[in-house]
N, C-alpha and C. Protein backbone atom coordinates (compact mmCIF):
# COMPACT_ATOMS: atom_id res chain seq x y z
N UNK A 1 -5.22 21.79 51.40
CA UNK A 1 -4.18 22.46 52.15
C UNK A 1 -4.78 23.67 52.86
N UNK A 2 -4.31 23.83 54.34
CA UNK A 2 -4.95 24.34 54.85
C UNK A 2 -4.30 26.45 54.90
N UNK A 3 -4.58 27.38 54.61
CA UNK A 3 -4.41 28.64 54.28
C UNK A 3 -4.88 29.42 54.99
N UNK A 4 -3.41 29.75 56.10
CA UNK A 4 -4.24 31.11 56.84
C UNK A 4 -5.51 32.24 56.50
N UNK A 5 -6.21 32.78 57.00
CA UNK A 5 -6.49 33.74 56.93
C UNK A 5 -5.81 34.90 57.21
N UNK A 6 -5.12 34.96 58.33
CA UNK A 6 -4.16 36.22 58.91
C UNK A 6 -2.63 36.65 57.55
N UNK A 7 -2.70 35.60 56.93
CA UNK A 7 -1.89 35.80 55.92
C UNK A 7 -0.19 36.70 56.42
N UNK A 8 -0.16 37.22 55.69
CA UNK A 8 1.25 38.37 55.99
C UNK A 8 0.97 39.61 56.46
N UNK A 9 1.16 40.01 57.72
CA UNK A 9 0.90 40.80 58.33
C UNK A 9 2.06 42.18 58.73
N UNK A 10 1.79 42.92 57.73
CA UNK A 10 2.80 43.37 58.32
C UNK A 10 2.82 45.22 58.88
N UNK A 11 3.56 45.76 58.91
CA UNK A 11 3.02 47.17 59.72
C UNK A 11 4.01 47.80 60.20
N UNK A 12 3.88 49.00 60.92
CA UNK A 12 5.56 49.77 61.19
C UNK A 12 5.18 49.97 62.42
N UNK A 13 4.15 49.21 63.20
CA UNK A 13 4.72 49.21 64.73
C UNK A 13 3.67 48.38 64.89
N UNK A 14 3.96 47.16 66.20
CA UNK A 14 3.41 45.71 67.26
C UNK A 14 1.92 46.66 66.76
N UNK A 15 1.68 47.64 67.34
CA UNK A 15 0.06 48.01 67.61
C UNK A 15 -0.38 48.29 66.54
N UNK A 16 -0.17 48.89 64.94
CA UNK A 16 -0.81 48.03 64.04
C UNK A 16 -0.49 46.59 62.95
N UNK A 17 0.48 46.12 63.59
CA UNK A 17 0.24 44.55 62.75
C UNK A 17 -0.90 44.08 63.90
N UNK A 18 -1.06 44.29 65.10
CA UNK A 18 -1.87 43.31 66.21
C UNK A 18 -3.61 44.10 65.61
N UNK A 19 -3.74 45.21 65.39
CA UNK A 19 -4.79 45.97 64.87
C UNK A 19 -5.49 45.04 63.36
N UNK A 20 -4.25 44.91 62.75
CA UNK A 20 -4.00 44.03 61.32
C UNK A 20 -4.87 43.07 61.78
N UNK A 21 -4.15 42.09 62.64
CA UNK A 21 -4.52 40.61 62.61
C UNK A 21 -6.03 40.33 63.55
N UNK A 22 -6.30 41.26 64.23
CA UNK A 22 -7.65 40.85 65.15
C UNK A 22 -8.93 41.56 63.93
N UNK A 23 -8.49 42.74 62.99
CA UNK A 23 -9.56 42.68 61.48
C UNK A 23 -10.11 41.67 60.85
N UNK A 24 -8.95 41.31 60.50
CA UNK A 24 -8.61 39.85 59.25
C UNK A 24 -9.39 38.28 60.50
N UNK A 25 -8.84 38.23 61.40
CA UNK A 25 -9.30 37.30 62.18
C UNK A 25 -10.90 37.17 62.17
N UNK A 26 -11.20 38.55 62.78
CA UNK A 26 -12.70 39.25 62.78
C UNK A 26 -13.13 38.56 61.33
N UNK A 27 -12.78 38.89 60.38
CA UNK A 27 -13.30 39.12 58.61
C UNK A 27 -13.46 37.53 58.90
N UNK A 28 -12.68 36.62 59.21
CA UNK A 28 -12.53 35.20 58.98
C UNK A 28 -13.54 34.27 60.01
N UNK A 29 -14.32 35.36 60.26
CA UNK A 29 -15.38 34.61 61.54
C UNK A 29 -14.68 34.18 63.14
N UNK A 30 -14.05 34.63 63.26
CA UNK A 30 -13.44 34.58 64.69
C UNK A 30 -13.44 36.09 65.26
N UNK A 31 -14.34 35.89 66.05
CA UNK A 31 -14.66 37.07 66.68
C UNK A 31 -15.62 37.16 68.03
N UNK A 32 -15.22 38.14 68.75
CA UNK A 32 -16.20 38.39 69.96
C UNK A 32 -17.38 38.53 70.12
N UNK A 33 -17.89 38.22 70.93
CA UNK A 33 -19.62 38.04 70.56
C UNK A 33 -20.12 39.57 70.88
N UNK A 34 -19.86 40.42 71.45
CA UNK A 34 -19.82 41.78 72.27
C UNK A 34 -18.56 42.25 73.04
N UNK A 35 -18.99 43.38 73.01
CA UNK A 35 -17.70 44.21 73.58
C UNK A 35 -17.56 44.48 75.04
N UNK A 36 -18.66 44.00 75.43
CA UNK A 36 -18.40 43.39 77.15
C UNK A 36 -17.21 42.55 77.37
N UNK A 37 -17.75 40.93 76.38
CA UNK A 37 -16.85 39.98 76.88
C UNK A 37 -15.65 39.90 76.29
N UNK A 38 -15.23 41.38 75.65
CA UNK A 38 -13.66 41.97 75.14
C UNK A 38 -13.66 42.25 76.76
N UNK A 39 -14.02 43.43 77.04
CA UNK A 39 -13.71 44.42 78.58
C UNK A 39 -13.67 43.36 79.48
N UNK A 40 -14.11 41.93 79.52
CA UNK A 40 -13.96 40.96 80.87
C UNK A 40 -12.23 40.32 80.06
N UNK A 41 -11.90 40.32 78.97
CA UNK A 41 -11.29 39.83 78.68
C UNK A 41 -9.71 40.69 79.39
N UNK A 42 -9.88 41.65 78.83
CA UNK A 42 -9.18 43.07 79.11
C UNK A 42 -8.77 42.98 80.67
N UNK A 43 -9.82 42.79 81.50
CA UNK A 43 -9.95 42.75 83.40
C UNK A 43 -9.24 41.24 83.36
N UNK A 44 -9.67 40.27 83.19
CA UNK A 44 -8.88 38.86 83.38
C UNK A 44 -7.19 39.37 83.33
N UNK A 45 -7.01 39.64 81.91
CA UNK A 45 -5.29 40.35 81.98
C UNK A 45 -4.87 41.39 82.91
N UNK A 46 -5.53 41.96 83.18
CA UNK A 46 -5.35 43.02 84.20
C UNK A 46 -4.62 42.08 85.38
N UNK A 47 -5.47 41.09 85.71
CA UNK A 47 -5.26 39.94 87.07
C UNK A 47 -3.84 39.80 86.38
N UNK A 48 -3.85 38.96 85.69
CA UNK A 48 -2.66 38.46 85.18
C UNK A 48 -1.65 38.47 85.15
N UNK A 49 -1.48 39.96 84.88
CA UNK A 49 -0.29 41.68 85.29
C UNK A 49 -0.24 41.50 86.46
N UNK A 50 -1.35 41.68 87.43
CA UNK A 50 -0.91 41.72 88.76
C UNK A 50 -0.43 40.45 89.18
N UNK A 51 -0.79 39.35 89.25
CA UNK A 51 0.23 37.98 89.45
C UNK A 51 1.37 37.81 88.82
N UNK A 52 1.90 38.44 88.29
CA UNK A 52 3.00 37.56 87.39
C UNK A 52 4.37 37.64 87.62
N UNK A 53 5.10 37.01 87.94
CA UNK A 53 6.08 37.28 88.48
C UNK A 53 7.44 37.62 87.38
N UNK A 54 8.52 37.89 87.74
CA UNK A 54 8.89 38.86 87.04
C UNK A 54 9.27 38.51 85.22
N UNK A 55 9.14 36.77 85.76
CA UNK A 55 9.97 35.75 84.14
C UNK A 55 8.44 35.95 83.41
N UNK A 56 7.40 36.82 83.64
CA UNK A 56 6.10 36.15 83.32
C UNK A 56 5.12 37.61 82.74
N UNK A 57 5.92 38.76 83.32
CA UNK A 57 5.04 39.83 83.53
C UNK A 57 5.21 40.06 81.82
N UNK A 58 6.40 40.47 80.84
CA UNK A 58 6.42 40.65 80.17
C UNK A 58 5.36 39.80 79.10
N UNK A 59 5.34 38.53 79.06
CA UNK A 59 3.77 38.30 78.32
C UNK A 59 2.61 38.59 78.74
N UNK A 60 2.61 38.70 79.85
CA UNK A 60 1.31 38.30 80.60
C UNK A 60 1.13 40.74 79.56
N UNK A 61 1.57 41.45 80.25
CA UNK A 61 1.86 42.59 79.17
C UNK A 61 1.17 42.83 77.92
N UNK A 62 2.14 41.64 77.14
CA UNK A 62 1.52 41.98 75.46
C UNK A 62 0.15 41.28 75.51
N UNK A 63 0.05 40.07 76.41
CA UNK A 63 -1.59 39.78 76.17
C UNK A 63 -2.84 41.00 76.15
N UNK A 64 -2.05 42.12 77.80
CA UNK A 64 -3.19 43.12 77.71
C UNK A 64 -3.06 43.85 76.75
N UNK A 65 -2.38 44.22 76.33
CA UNK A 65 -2.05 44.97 74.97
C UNK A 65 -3.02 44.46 73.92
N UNK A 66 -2.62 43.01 73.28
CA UNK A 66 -3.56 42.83 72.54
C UNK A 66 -5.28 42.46 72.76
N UNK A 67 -5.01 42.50 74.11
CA UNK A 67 -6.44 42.25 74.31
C UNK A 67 -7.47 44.03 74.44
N UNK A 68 -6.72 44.85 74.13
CA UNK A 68 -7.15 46.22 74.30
C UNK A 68 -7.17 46.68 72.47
N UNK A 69 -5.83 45.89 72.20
CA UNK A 69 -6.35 46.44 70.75
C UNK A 69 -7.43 45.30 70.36
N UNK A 70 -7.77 44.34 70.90
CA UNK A 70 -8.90 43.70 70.43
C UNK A 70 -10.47 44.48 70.39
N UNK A 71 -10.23 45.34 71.45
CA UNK A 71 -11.13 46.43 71.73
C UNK A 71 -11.61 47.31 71.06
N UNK A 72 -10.25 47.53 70.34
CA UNK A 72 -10.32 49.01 69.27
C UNK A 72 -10.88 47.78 68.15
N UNK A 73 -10.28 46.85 67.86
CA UNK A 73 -10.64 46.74 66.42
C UNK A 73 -12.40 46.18 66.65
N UNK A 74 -12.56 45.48 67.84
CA UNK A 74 -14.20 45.17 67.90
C UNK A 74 -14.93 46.34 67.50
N UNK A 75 -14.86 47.30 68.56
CA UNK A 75 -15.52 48.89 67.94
C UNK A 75 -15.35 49.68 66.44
N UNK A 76 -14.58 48.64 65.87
CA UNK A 76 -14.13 49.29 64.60
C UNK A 76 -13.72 50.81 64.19
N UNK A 77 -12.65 50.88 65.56
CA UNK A 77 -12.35 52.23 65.78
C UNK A 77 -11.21 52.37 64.98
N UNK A 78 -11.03 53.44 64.39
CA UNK A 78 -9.60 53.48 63.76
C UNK A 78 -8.07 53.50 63.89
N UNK A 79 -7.21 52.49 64.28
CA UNK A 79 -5.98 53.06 65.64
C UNK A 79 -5.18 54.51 65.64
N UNK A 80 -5.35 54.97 64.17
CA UNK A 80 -4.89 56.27 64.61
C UNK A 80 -5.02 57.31 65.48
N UNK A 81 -4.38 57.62 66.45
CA UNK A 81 -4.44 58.53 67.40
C UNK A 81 -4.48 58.02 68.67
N UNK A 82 -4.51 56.51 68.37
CA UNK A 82 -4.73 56.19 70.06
C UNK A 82 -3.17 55.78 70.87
N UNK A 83 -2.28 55.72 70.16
CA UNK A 83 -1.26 55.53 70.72
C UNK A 83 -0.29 56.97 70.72
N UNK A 84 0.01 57.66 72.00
CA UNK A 84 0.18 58.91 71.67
C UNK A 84 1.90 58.33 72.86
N UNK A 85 3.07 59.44 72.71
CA UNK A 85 4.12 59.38 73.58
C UNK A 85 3.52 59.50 74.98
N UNK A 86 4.16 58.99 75.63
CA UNK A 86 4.00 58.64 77.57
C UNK A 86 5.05 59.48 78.03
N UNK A 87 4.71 60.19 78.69
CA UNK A 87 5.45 61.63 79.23
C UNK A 87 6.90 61.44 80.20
N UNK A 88 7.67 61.33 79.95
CA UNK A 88 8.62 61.11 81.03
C UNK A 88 8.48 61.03 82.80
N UNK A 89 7.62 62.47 82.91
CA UNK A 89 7.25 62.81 84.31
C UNK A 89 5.93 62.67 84.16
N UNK A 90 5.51 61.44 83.96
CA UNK A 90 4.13 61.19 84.44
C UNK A 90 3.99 60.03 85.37
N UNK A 91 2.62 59.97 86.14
CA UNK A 91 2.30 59.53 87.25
C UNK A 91 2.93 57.90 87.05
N UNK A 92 2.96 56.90 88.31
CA UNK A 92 3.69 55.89 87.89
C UNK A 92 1.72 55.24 87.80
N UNK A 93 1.95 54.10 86.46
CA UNK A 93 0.19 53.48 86.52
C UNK A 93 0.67 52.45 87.38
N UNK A 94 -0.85 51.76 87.10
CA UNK A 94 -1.20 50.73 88.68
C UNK A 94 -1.87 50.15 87.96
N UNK A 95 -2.33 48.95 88.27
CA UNK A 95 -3.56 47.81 88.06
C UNK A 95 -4.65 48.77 88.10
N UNK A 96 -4.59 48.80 89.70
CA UNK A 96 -5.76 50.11 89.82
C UNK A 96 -6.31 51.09 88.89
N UNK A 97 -5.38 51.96 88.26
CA UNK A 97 -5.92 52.93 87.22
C UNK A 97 -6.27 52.19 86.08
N UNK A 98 -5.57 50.84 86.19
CA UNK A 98 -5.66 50.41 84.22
C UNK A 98 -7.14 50.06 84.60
N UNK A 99 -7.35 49.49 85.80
CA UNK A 99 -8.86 48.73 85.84
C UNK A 99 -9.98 49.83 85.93
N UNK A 100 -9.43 51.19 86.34
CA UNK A 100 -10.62 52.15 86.50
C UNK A 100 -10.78 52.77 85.23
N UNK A 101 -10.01 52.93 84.44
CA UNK A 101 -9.97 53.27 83.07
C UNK A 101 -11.04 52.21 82.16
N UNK A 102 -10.62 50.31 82.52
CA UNK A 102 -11.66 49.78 81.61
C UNK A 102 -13.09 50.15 82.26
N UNK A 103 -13.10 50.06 83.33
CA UNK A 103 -14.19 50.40 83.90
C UNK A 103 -15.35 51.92 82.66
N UNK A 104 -13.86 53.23 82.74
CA UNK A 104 -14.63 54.40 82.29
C UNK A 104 -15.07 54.21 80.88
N UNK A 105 -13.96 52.53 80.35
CA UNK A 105 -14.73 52.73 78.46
C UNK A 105 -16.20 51.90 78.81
N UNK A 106 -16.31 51.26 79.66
CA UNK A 106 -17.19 50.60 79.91
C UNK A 106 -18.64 51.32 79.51
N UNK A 107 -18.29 52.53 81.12
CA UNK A 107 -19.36 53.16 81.35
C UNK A 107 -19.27 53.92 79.99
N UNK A 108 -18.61 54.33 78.87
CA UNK A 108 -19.09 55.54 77.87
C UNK A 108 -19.57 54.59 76.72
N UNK A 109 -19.33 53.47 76.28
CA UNK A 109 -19.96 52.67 75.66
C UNK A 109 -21.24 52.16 75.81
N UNK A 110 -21.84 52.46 77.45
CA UNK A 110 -22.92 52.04 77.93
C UNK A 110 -23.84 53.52 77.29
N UNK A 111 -22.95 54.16 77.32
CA UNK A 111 -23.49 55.73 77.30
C UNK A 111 -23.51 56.06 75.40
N UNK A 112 -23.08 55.05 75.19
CA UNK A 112 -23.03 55.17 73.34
C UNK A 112 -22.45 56.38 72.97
N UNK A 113 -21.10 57.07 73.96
CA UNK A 113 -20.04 57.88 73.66
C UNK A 113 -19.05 57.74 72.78
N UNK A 114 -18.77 57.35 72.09
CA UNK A 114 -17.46 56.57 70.98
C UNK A 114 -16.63 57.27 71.02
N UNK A 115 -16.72 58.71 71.44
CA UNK A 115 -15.27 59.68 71.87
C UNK A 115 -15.20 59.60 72.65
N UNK A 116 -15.60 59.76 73.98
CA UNK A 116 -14.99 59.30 75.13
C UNK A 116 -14.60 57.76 75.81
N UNK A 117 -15.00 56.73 74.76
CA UNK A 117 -14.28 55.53 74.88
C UNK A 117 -13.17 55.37 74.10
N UNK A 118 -13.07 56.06 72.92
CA UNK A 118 -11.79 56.15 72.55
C UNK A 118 -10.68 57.06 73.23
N UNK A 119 -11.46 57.67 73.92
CA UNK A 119 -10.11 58.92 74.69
C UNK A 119 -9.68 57.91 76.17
N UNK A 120 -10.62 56.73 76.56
CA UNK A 120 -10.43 56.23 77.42
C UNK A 120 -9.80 54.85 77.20
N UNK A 121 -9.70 54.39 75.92
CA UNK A 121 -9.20 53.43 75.40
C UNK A 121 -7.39 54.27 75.12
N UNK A 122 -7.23 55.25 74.94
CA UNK A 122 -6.02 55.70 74.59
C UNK A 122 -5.59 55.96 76.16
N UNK A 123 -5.99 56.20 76.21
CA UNK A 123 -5.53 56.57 78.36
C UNK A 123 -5.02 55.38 78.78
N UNK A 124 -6.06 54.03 78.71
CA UNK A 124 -5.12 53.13 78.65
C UNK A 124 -4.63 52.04 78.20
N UNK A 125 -4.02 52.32 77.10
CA UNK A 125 -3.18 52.01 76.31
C UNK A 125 -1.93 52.74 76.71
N UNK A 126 -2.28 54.01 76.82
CA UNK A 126 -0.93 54.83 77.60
C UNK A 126 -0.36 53.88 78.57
N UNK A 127 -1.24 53.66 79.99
CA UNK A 127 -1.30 53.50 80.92
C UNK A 127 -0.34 52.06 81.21
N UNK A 128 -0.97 51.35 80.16
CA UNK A 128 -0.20 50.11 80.02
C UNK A 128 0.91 49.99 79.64
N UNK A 129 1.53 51.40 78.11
CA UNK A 129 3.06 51.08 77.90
C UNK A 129 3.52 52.00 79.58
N UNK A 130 2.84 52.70 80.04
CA UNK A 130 3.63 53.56 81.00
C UNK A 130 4.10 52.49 81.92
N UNK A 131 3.37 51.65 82.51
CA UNK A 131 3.21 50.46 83.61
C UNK A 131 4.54 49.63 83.11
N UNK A 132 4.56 49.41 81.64
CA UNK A 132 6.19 48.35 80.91
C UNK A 132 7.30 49.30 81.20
N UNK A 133 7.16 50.51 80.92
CA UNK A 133 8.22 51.27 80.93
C UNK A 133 8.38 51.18 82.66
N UNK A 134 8.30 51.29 83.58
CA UNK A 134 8.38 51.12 84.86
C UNK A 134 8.79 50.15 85.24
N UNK A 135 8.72 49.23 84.28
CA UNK A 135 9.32 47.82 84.69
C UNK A 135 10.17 47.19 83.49
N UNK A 136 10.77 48.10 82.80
CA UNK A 136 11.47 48.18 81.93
C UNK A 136 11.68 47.21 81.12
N UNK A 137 10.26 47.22 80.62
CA UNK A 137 9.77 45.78 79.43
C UNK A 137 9.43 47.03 78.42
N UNK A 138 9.75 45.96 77.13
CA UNK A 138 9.52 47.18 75.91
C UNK A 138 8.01 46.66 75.64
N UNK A 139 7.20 47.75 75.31
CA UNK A 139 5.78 47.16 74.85
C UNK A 139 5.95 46.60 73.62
N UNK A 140 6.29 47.07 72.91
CA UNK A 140 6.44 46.73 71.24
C UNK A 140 6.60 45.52 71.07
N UNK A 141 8.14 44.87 71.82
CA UNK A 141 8.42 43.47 71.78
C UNK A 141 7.33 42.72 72.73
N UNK A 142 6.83 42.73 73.63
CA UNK A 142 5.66 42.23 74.20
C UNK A 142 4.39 41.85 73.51
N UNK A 143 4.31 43.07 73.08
CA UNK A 143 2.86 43.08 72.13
C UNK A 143 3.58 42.22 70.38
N UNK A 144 4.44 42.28 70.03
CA UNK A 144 4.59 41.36 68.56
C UNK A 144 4.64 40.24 69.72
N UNK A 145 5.76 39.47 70.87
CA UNK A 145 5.39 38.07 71.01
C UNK A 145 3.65 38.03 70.66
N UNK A 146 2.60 38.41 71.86
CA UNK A 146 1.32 38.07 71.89
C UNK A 146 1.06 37.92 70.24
N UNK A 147 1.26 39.01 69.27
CA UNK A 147 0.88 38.17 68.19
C UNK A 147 1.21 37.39 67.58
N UNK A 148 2.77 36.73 67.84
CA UNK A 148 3.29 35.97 67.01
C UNK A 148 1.84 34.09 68.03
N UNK A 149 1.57 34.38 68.73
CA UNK A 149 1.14 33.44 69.74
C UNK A 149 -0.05 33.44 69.43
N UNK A 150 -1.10 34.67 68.97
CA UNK A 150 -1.91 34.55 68.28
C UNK A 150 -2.40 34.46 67.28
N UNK A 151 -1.40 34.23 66.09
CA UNK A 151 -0.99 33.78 64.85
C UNK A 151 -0.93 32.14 65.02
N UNK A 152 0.20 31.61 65.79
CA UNK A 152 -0.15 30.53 66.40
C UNK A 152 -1.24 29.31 66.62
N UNK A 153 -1.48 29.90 67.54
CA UNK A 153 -3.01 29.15 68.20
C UNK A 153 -4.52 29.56 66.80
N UNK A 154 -4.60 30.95 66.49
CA UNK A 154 -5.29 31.03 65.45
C UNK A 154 -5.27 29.95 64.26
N UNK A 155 -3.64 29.50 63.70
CA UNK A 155 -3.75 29.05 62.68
C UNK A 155 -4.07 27.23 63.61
N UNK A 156 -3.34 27.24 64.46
CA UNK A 156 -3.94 25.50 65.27
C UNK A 156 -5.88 25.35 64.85
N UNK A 157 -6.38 26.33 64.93
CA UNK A 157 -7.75 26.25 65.41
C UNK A 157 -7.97 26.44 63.53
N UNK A 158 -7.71 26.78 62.65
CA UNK A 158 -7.59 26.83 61.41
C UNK A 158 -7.81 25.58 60.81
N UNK A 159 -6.06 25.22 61.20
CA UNK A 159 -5.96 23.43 61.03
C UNK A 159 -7.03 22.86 61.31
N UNK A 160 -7.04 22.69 62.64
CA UNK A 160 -8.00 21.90 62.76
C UNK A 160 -9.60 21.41 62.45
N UNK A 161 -9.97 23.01 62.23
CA UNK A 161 -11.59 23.03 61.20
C UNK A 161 -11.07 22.27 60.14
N UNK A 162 -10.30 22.71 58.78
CA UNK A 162 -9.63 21.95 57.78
C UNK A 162 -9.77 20.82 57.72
N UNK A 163 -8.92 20.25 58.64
CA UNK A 163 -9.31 18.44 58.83
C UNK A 163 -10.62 17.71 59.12
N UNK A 164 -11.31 18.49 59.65
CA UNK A 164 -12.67 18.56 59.97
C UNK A 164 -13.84 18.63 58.62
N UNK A 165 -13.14 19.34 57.47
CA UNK A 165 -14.17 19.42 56.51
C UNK A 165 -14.73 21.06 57.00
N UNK A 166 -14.17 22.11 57.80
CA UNK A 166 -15.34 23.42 57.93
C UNK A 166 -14.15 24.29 57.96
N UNK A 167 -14.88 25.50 58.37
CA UNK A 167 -13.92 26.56 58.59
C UNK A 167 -14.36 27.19 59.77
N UNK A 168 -13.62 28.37 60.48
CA UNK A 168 -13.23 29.22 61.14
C UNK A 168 -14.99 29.65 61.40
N UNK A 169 -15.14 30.53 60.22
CA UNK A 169 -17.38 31.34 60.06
C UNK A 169 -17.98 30.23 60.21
N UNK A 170 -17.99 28.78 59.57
CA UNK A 170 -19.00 28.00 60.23
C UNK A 170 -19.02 27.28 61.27
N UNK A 171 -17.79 27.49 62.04
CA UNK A 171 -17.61 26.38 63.30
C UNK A 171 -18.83 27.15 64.39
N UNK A 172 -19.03 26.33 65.77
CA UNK A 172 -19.72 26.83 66.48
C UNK A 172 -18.80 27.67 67.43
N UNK A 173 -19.39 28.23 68.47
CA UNK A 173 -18.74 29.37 69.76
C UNK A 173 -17.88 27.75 70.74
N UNK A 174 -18.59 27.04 70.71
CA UNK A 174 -17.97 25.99 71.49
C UNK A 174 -17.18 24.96 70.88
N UNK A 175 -16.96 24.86 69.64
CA UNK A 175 -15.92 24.59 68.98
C UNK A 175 -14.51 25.35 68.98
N UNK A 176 -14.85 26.62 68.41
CA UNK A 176 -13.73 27.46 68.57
C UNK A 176 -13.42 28.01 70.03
N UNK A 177 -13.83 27.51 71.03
CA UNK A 177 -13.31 27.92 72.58
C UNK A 177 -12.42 26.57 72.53
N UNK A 178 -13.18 25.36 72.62
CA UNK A 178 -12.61 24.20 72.61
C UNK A 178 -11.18 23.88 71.87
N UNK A 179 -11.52 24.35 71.03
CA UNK A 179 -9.93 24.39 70.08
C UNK A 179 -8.96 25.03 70.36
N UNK A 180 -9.75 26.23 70.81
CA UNK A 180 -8.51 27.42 70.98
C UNK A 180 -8.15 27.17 72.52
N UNK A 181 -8.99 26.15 73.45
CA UNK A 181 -7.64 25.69 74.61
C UNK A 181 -7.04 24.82 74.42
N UNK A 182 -7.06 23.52 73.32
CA UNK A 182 -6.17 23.04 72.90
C UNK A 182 -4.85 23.65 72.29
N UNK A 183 -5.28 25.10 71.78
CA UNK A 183 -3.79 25.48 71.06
C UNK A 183 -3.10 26.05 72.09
N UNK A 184 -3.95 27.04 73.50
CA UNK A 184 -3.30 27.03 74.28
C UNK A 184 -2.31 25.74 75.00
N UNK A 185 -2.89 24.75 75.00
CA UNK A 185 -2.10 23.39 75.63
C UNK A 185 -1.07 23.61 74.77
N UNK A 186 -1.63 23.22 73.32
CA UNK A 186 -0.21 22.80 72.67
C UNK A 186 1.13 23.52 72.48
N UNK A 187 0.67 24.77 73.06
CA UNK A 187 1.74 25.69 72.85
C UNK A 187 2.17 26.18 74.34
N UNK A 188 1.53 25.64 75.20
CA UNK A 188 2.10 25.89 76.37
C UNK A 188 2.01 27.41 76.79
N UNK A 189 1.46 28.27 76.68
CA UNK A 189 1.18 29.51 76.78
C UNK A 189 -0.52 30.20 76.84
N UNK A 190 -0.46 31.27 77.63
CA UNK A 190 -1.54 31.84 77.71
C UNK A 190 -1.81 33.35 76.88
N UNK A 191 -3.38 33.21 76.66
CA UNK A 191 -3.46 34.65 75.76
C UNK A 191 -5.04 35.08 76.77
């Protein structure tokens, strides 16, 4: 019988149960190879946001969300402090800023800064609930769908090692891509 790893997840706000589950995922051998191809991951959603029309924007949303806390938890940064209140009278965000922001964790990670990628990882994270609030999507509910979807497709790609005789740590990089666009198919949704 086949037994999550992500188990019961639970937490007092979307941004740490999603913090929760990309650890435990991580711990279970599913994980990013580098923290580049998090930040291309991060820019793909960015696109995403900007295409999406209006029945669409709200996931397309929690994907960047969790694909930013995928960020924090790759760096094994701690989430405290990175989610701070979004100011009433602050600037309206843009694609633009969210993308110049991954850009700046980029460059301070290149720079082996870990405080100024976390001050730039919280900027946007801001940036992104500021961008929902403007379009009057709640992040919270955005960001739990993406994990209920990556709970999902995680446990599909689970199953399916299981039946296989392996798991999650010994499958290959092209196994677990392969699988995990089948769970996208099967579930009809994108992450």
């Amino acid at each position: 019988m086949y037994v999550s790893a992500l188990g019961d997840i639970a937490g007092a706000s979307a941004f740490l149960r999603a913090h929760a589950l990309e650890a435990k995922a991580s711990k279970a051998g599913f994980a990013w190879p580098d923290a580049r191809s998090v930040l291309e991951k991060i820019r793909e959603e960015l696109e995403e946001v900007d295409r999406a029309d209006s029945a669409h924007e709200k996931e397309e949303l929690g994907d960047l969300l969790l694909a930013t806390v995928t960020l924090v938890c790759f760096l094994k940064t701690e989430p405290q402090g990175l989610i701070v209140p979004v100011p009433e009278a602050s600037a309206q965000a843009s694609i633009e800023s969210m993308g110049a922001n991954t850009s700046a964790v980029e460059t301070a990670l290149a720079a082996s800064d870990m405080d100024a990628a976390r001050g730039h990882i919280a900027q946007l994270l801001a940036e992104i609930t500021r961008y929902a609030q403007d379009r009057h999507i709640d992040a919270q509910s955005a960001l739990d769908a993406a994990n209920r979807k990556f709970i999902e497709r995680f446990d599909y790609v689970g199953k399916a090692l299981h039946i296989e005789g392996t798991t999650i740590a010994q499958a290959s990089l092209e196994t677990l891509l392969r699988l995990w666009g089948e769970a996208k198919y099967h579930y009809n949704t994108e992450i």
